[in-house]
N, C-alpha and C. Protein backbone atom coordinates (compact mmCIF):
# COMPACT_ATOMS: atom_id res chain seq x y z
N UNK A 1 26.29 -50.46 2.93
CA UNK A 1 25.52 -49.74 1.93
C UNK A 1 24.54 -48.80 2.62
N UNK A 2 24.20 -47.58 2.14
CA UNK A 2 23.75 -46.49 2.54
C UNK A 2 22.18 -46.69 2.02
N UNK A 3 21.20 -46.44 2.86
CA UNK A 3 19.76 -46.38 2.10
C UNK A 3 19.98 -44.90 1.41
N UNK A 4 18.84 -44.66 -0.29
CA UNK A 4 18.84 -43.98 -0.43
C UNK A 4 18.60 -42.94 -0.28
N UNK A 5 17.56 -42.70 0.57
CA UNK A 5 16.94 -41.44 1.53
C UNK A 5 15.59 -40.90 0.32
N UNK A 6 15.36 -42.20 -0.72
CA UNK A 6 14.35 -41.71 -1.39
C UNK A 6 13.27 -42.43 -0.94
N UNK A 7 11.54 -41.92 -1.09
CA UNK A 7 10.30 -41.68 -0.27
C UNK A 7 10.18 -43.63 -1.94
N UNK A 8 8.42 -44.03 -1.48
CA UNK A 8 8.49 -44.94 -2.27
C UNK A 8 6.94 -44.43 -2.33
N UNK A 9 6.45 -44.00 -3.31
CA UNK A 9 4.65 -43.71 -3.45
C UNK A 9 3.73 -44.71 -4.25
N UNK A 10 2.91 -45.67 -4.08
CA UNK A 10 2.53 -46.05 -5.03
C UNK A 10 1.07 -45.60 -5.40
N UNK A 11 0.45 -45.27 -6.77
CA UNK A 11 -0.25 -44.63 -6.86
C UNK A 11 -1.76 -45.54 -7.94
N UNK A 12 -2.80 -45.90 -7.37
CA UNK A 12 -3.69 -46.75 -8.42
C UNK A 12 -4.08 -45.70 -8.59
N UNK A 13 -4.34 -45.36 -10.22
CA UNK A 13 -4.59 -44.58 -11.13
C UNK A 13 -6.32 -44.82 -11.39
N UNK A 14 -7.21 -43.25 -11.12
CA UNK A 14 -8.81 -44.06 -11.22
C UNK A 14 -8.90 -43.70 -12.73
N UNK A 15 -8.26 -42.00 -12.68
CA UNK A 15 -8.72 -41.65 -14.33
C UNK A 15 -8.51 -42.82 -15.54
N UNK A 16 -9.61 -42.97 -16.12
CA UNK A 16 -9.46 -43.43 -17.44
C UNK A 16 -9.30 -44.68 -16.83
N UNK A 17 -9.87 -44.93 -15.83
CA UNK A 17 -9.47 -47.05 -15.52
C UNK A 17 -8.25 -47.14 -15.46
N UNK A 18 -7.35 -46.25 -15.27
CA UNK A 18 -5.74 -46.66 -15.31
C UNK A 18 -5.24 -46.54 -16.36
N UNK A 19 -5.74 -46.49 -17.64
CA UNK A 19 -4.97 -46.57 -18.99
C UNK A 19 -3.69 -46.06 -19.03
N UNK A 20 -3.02 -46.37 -20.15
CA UNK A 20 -1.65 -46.10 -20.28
C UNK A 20 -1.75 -44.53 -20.70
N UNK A 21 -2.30 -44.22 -21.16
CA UNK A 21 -2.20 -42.99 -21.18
C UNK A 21 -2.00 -41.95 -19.85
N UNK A 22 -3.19 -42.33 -18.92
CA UNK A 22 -3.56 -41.69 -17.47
C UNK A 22 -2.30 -42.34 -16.89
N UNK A 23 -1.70 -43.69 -16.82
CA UNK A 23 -0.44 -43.79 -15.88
C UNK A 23 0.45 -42.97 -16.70
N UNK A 24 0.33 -42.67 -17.69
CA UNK A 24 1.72 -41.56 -18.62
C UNK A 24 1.56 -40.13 -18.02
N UNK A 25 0.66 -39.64 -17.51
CA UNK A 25 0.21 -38.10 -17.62
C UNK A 25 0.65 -38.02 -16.20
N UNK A 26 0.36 -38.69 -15.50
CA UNK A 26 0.86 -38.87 -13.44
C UNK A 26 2.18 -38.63 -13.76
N UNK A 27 2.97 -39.77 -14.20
CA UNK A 27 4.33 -40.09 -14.26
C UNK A 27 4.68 -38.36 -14.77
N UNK A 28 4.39 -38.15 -15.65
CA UNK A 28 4.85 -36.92 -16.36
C UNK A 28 4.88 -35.41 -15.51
N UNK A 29 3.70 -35.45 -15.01
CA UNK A 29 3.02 -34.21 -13.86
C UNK A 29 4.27 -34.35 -12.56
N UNK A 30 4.20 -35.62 -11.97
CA UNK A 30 5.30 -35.56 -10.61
C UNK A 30 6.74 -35.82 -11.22
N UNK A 31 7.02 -35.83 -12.41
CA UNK A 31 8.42 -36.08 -12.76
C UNK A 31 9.07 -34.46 -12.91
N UNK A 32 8.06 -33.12 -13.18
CA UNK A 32 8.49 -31.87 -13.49
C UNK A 32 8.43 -31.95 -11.52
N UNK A 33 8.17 -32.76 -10.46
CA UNK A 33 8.47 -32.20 -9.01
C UNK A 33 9.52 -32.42 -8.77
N UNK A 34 10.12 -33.62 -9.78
CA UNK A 34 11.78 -34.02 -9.30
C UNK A 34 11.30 -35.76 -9.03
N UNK A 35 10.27 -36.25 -8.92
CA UNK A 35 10.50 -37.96 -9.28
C UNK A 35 10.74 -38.47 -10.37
N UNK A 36 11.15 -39.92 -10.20
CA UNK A 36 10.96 -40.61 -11.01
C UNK A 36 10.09 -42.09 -10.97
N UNK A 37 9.86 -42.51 -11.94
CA UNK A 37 9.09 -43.79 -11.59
C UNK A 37 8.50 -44.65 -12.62
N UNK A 38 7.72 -45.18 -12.83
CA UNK A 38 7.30 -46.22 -13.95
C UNK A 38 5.59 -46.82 -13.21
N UNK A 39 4.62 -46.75 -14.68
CA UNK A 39 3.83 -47.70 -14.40
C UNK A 39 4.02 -48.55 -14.70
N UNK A 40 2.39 -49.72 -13.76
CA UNK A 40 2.61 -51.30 -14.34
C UNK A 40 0.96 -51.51 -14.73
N UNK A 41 0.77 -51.72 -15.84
CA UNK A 41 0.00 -51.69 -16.45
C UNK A 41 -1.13 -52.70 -15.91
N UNK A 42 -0.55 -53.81 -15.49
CA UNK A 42 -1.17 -55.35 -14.86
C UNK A 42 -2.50 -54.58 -13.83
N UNK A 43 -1.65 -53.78 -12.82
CA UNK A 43 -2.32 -52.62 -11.82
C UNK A 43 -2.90 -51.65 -12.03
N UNK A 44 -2.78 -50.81 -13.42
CA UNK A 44 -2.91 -49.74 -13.23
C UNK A 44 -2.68 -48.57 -12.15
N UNK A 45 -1.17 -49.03 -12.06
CA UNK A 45 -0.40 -48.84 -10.63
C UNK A 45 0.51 -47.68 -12.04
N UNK A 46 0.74 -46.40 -10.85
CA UNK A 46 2.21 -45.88 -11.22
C UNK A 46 2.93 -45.81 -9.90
N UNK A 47 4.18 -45.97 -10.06
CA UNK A 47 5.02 -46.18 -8.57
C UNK A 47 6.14 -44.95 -8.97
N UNK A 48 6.09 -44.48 -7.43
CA UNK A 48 7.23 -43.02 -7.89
C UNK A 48 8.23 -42.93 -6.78
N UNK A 49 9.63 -42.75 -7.30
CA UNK A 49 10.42 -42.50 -6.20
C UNK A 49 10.60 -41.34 -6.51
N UNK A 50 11.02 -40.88 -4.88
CA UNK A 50 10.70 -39.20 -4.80
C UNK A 50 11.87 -39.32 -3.44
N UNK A 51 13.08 -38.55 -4.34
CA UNK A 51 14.51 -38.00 -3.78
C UNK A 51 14.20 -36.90 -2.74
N UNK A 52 15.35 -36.59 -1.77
CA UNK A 52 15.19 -35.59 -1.11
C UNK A 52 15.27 -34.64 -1.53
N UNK A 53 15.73 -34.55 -2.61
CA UNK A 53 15.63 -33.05 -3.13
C UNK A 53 14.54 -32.70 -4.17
N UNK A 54 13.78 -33.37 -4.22
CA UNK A 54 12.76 -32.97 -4.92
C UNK A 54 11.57 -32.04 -4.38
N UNK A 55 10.55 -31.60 -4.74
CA UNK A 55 9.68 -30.51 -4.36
C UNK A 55 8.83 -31.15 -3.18
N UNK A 56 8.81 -31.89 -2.08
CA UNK A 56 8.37 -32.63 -1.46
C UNK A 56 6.46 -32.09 -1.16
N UNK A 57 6.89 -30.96 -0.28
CA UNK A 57 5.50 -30.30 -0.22
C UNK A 57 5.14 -30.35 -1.30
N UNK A 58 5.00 -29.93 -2.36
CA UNK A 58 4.37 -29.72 -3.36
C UNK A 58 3.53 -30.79 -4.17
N UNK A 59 4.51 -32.02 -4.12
CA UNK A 59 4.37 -33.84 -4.34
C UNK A 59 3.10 -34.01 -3.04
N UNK A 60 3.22 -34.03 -2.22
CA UNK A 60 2.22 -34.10 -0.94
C UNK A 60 1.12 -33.91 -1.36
N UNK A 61 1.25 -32.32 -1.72
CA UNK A 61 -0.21 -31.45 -1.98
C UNK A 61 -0.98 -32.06 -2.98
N UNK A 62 -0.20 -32.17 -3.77
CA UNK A 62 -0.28 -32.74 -5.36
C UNK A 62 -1.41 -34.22 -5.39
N UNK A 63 -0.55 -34.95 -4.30
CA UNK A 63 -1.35 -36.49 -3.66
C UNK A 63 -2.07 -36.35 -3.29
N UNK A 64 -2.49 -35.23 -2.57
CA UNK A 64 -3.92 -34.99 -1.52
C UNK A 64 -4.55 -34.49 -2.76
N UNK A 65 -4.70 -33.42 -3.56
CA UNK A 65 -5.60 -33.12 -4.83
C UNK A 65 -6.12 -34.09 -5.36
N UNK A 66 -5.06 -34.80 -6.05
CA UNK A 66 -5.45 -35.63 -6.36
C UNK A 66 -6.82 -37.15 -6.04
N UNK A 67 -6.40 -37.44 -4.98
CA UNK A 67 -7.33 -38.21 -4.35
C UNK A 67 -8.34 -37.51 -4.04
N UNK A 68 -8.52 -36.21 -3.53
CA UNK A 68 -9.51 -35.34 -3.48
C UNK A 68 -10.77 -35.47 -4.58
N UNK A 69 -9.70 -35.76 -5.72
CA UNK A 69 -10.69 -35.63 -7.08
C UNK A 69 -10.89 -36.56 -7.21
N UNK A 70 -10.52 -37.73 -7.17
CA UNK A 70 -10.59 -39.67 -7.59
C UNK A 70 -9.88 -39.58 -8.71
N UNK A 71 -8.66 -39.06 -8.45
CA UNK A 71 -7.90 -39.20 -9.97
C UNK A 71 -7.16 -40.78 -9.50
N UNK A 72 -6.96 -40.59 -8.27
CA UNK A 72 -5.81 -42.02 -8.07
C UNK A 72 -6.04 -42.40 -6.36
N UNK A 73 -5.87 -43.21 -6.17
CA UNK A 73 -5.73 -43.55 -4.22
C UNK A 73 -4.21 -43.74 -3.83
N UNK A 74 -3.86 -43.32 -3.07
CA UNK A 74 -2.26 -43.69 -3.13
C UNK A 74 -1.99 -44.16 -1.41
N UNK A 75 -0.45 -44.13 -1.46
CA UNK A 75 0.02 -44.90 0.06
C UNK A 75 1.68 -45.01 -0.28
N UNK A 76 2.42 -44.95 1.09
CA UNK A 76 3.38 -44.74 1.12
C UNK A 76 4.61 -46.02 1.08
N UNK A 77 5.31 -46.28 0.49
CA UNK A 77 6.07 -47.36 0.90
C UNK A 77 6.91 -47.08 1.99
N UNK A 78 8.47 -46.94 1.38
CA UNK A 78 9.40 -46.23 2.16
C UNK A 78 9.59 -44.76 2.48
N UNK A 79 9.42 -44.59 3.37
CA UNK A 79 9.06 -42.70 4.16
C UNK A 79 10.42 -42.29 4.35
N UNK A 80 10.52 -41.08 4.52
CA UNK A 80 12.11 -40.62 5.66
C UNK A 80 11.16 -39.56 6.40
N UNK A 81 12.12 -39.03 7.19
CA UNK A 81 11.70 -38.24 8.26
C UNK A 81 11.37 -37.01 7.20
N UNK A 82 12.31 -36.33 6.42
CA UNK A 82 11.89 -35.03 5.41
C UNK A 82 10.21 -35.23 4.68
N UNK A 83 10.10 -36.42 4.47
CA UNK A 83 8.48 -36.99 3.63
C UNK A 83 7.69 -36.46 4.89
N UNK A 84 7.75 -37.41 5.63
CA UNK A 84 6.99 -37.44 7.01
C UNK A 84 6.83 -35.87 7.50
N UNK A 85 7.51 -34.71 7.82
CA UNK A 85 7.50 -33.60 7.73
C UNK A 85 6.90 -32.90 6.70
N UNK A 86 6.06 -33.83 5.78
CA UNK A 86 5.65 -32.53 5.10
C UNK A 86 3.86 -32.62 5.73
N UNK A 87 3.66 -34.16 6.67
CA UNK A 87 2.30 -34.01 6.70
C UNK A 87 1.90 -33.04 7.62
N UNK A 88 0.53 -33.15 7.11
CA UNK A 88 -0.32 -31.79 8.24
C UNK A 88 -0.63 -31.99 9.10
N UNK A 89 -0.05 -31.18 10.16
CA UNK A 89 -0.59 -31.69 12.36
C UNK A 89 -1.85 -32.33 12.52
């Protein structure tokens, strides 16, 4: 069996304490980059898999804004080398 070559992000959500709403609006925002994923409400966790063909830089940038602002803290599960290439020297 072949790994999928998809990235694994998990993301604690600060806006709104996590509410279902704020894990709906994440999910929604990185799903127009090409992920997919699901929150868990228990966490106020949204978890995103993110394919190689999806907008990678852009997902990156997106993560760094984000935390920038305290919208969410995030961290990587499973990486590939294309993920890993998008960080900054």
């Amino acid at each position: 069996m072949q790994p999928s070559q998809n990235c694994t992000i998990r993301l604690i959500v600060l806006k709104d304490a996590g509410s279902a709403a704020a894990r709906q609006s994440v999910l929604e925002v990185f799903h127009r980059l090409g992920t997919t994923g699901e929150g868990i409400e228990r966490f106020g966790m949204v978890v995103l898999e993110v394919p190689p063909q999806a907008d990678l830089l852009k997902i990156r940038k997106l993560l760094e804004h984000g935390e920038t602002k305290e919208w969410w803290h995030w961290e990587e599960g499973c990486v590939t080398a294309a993920w890993e290439a998008t960080a900054r020297p």
